[in-house]
N, C-alpha and C. Protein backbone atom coordinates (compact mmCIF):
# COMPACT_ATOMS: atom_id res chain seq x y z
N UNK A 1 -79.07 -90.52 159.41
CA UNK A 1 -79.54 -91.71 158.77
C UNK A 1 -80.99 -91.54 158.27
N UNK A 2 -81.79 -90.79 159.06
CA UNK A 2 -83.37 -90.49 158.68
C UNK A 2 -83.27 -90.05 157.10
N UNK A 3 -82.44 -89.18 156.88
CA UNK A 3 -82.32 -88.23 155.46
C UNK A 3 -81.95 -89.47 154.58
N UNK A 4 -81.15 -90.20 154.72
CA UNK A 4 -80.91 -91.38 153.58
C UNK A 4 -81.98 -92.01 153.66
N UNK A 5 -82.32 -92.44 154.72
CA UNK A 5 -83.73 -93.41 154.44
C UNK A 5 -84.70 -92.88 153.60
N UNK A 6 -84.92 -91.51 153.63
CA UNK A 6 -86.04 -90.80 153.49
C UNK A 6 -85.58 -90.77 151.73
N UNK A 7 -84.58 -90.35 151.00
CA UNK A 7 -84.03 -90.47 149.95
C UNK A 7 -84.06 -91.61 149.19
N UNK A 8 -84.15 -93.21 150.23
CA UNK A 8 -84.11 -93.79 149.55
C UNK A 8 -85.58 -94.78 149.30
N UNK A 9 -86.06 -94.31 150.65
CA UNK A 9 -87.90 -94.11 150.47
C UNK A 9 -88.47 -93.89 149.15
N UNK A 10 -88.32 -91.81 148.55
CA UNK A 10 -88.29 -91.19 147.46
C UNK A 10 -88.17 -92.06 146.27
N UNK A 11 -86.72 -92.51 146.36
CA UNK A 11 -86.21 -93.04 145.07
C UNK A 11 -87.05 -94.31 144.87
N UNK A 12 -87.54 -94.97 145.76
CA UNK A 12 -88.63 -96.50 145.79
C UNK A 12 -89.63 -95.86 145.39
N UNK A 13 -90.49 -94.48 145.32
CA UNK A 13 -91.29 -94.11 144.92
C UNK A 13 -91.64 -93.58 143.54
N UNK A 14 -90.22 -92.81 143.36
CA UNK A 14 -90.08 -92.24 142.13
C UNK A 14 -90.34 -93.52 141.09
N UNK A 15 -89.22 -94.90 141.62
CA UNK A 15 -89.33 -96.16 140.59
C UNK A 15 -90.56 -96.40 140.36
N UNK A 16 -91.30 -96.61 141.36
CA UNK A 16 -92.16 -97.54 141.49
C UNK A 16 -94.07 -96.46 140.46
N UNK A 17 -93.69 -95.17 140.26
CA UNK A 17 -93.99 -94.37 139.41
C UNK A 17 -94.05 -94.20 138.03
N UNK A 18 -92.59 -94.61 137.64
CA UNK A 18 -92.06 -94.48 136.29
C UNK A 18 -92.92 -96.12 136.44
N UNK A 19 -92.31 -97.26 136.87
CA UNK A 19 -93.37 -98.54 136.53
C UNK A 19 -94.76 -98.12 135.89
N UNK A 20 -95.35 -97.61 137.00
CA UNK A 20 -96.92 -97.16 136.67
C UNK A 20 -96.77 -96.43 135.57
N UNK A 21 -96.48 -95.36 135.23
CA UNK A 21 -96.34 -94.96 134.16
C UNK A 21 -95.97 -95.49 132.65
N UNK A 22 -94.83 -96.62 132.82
CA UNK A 22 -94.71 -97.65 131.91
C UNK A 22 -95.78 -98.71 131.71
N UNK A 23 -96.69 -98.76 132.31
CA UNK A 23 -98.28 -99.34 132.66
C UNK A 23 -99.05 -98.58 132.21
N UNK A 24 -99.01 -97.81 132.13
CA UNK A 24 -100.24 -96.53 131.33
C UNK A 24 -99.84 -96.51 130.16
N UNK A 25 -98.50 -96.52 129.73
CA UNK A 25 -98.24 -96.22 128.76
C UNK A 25 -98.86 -97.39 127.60
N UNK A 26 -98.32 -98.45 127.95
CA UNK A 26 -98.40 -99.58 127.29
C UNK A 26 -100.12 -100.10 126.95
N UNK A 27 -100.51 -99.57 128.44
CA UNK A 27 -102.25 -99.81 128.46
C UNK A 27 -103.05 -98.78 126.88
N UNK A 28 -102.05 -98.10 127.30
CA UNK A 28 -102.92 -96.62 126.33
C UNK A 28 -102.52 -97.23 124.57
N UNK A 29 -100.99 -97.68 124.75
CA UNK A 29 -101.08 -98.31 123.58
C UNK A 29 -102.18 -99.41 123.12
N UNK A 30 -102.08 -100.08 123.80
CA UNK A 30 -103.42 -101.33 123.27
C UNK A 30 -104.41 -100.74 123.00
N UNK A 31 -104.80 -99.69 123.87
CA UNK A 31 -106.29 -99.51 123.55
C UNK A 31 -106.09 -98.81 122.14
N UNK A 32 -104.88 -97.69 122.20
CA UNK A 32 -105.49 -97.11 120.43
C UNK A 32 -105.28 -98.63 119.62
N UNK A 33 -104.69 -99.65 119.66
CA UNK A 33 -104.39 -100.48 118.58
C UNK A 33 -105.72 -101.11 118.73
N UNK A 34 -106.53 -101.16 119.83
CA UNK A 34 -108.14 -101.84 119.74
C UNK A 34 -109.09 -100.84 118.96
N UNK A 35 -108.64 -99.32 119.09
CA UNK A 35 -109.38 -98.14 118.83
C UNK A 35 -109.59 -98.54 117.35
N UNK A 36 -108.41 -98.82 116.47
CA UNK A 36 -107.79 -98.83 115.36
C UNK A 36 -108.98 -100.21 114.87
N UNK A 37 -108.77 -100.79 115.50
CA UNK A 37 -109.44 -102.58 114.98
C UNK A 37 -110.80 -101.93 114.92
N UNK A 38 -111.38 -101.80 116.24
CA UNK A 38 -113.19 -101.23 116.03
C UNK A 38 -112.96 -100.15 114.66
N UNK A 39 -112.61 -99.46 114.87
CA UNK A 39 -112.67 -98.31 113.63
C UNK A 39 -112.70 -98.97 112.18
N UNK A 40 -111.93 -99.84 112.06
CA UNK A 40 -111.72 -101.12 110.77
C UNK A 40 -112.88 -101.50 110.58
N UNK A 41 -113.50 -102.52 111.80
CA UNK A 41 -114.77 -103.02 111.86
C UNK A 41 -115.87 -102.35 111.44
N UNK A 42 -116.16 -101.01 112.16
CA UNK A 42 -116.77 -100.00 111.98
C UNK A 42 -117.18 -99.77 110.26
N UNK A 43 -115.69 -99.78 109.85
CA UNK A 43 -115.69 -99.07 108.15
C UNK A 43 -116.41 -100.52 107.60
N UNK A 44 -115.99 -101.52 108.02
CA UNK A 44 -116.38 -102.63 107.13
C UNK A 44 -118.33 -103.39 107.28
N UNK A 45 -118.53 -103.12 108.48
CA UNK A 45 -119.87 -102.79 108.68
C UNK A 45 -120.49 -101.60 107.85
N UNK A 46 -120.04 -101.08 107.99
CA UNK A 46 -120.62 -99.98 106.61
C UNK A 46 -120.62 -100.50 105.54
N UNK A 47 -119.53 -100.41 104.86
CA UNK A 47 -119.54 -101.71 103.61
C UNK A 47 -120.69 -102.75 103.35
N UNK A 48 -120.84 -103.53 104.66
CA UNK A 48 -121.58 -104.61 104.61
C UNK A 48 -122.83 -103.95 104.12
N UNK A 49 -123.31 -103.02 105.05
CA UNK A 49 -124.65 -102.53 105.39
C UNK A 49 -125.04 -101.69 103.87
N UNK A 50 -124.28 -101.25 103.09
CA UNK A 50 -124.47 -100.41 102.49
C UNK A 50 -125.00 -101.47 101.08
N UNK A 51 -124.13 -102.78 101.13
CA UNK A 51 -123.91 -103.68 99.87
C UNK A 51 -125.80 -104.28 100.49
N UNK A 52 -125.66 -104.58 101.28
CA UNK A 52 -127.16 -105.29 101.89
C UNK A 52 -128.41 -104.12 101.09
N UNK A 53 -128.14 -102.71 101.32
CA UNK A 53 -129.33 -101.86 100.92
C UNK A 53 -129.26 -101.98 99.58
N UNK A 54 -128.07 -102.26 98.64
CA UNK A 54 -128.33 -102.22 97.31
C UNK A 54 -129.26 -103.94 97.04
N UNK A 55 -128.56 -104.34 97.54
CA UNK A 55 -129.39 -105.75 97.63
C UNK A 55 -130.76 -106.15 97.61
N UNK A 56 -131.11 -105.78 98.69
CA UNK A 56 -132.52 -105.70 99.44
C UNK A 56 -133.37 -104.65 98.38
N UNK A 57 -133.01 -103.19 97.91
CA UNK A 57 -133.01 -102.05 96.95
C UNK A 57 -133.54 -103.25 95.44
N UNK A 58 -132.28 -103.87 95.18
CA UNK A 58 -132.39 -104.65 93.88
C UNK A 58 -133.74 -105.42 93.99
N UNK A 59 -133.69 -106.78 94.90
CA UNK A 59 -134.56 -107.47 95.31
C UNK A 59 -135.62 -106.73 95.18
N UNK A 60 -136.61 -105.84 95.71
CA UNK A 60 -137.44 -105.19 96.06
C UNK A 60 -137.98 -104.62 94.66
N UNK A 61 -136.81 -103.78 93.64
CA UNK A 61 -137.14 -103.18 92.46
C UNK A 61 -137.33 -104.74 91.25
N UNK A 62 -137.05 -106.10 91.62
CA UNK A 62 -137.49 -107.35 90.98
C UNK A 62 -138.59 -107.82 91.35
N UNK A 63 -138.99 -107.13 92.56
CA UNK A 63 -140.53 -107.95 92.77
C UNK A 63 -141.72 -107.16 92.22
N UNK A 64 -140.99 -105.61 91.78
CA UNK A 64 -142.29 -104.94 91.28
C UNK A 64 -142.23 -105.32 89.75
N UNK A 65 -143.56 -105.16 89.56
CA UNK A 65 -143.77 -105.52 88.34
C UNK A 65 -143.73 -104.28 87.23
N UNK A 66 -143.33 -103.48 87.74
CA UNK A 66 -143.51 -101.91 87.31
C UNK A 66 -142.08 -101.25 87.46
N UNK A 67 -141.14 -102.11 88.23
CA UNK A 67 -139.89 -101.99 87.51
C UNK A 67 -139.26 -102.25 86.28
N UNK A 68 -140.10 -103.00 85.58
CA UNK A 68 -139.56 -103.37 84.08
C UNK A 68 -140.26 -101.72 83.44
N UNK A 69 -139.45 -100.53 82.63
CA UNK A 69 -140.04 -99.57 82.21
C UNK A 69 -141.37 -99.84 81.17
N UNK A 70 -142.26 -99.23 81.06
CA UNK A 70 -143.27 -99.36 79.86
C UNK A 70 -142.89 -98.70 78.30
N UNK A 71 -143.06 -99.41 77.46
CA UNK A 71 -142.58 -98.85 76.38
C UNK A 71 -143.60 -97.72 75.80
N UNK A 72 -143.05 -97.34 75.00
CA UNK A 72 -143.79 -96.12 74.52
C UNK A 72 -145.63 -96.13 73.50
N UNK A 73 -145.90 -95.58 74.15
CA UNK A 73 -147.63 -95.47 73.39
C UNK A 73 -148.15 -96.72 74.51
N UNK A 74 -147.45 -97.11 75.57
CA UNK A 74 -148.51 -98.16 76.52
C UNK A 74 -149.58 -97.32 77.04
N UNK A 75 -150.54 -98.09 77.24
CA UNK A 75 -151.91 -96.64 78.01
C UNK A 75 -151.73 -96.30 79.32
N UNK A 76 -152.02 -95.42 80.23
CA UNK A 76 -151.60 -95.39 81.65
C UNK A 76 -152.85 -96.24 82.23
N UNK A 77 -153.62 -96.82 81.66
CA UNK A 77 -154.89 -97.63 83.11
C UNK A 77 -155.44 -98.83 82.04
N UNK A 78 -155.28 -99.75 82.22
CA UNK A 78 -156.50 -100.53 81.30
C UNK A 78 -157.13 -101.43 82.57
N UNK A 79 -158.87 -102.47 82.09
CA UNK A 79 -159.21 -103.09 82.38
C UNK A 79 -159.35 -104.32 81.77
N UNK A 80 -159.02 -105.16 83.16
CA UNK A 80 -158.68 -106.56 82.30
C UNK A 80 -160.39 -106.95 81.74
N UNK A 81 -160.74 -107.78 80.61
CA UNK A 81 -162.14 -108.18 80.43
C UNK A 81 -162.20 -109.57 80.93
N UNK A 82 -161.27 -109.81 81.45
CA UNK A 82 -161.32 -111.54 81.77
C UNK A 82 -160.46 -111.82 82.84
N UNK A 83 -160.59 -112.77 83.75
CA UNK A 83 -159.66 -112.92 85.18
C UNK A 83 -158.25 -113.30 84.34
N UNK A 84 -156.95 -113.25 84.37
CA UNK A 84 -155.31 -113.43 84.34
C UNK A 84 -154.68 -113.79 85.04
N UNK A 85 -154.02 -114.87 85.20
CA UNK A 85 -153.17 -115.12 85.82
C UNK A 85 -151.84 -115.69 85.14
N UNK A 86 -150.51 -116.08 85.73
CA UNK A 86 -149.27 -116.74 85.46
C UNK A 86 -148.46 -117.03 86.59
N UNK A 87 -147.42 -118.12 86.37
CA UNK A 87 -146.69 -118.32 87.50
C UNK A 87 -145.40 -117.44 87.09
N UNK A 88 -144.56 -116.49 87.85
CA UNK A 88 -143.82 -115.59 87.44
C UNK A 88 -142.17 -116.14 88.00
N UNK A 89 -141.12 -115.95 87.15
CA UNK A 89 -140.29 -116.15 87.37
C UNK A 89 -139.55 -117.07 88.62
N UNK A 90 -139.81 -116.38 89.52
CA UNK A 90 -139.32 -116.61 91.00
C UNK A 90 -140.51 -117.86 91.98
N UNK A 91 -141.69 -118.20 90.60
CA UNK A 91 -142.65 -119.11 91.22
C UNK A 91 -144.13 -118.78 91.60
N UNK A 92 -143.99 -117.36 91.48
CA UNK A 92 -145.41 -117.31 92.64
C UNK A 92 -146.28 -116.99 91.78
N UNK A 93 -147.43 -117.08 92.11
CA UNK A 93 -148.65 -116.82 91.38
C UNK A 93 -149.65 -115.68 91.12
N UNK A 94 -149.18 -115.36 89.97
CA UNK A 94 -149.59 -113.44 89.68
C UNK A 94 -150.96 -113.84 89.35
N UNK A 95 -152.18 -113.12 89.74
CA UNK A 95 -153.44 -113.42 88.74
C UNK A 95 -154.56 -111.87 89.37
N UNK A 96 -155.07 -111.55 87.69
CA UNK A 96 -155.73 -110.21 88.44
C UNK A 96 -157.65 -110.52 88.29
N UNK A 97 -158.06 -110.35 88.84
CA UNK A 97 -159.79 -110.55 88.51
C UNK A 97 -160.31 -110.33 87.33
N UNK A 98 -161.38 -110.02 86.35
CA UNK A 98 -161.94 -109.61 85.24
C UNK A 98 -162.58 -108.67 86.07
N UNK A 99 -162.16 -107.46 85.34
CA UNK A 99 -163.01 -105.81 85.96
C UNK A 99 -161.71 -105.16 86.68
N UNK A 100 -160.96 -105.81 86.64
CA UNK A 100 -159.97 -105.02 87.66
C UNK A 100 -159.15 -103.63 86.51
N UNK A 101 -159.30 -102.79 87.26
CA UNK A 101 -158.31 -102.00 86.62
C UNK A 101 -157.36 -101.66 86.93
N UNK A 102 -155.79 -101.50 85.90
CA UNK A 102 -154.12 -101.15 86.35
C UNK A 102 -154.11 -100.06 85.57
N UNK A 103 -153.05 -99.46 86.79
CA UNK A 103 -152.77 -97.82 86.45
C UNK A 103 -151.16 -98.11 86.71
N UNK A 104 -150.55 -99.30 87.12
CA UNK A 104 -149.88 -99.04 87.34
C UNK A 104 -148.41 -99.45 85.86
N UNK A 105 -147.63 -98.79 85.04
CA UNK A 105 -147.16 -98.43 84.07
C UNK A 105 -146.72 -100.03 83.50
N UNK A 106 -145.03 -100.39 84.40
CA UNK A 106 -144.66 -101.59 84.50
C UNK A 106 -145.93 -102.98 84.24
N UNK A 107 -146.68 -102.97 84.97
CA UNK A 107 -147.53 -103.79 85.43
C UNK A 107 -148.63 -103.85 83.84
N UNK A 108 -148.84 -102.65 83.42
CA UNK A 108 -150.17 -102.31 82.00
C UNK A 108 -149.43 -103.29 81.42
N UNK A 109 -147.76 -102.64 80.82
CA UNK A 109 -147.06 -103.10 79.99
C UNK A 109 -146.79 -104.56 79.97
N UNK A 110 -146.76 -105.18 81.19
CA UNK A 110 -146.13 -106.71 81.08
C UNK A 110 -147.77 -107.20 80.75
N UNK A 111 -148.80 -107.14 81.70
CA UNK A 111 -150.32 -107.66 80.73
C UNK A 111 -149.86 -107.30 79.21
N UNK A 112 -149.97 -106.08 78.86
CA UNK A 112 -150.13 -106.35 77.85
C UNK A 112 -149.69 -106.89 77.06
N UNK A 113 -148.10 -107.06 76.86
CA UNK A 113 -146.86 -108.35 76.63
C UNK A 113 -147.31 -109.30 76.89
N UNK A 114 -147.55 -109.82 78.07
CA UNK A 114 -148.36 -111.29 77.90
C UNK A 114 -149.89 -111.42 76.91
N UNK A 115 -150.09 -110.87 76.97
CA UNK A 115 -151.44 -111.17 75.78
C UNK A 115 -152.63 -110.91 76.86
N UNK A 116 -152.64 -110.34 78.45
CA UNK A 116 -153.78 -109.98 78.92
C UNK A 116 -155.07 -109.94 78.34
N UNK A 117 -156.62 -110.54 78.18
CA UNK A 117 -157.53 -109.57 77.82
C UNK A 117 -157.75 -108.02 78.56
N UNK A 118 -157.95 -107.12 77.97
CA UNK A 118 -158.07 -105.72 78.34
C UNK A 118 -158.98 -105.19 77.45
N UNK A 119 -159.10 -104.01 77.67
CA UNK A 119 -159.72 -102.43 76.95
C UNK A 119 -158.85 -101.19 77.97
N UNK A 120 -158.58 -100.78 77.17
CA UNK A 120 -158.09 -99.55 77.27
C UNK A 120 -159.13 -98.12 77.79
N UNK A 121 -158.95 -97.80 79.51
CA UNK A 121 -159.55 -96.87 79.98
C UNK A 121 -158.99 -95.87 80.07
N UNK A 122 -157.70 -95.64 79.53
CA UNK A 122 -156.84 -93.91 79.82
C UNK A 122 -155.88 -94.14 79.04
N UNK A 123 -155.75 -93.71 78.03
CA UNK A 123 -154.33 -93.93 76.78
C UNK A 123 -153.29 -93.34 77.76
């Protein structure tokens, strides 16, 4: 009788194994199907992050004033002869001193488009 018991001990073990194992199994499934979701997330955070740098990129190349290109024959430096100012697009208040000098390309070109007073210190 020991040997059957003991067999049928085994066989309560063996079951109770394959269970666990049907528990791992199923566990292991979820996690790749969570693996799968973060990885999604993952790609789409990129996306996000990437659309934000062109953004922020854009934004940033609209606040310089030297992102608008200079057209051709502008001088590289002038000095203003008189203080300038304007309220610019987005509101705020651009204004440069009398004596100040710009080297910077964008920036010559829009003074000088606006009608800046200047002289020309570096063609």
């Amino acid at each position: 009788m020991a040997e059957a018991e003991q067999i049928a001990a085994d066989l309560e073990h063996s079951e109770q194994i394959a269970a666990k194992d049907a528990q791992i199994a199923a566990l292991q499934a979820e996690l790749n199907a969570r693996a799968e979701h973060v990885k999604a997330l993952d790609d789409a955070l990129a996306a996000a992050d990437a659309q934000i740098a062109a953004l922020q990129a854009a934004a940033r190349a609209a606040e310089k004033p030297d992102a608008v290109p200079a057209p051709a024959g502008t001088p590289s430096e002038i000095q203003l002869t008189a203080p300038y100012g304007f309220v610019d697009d987005a509101g705020r208040n651009r204004s440069w001193p009398a004596g100040m000098k710009i080297a910077s390309f964008g920036e010559v070109a829009m003074l000088i488009a606006r009608g800046a007073p200047h002289t020309v210190t570096r063609a």
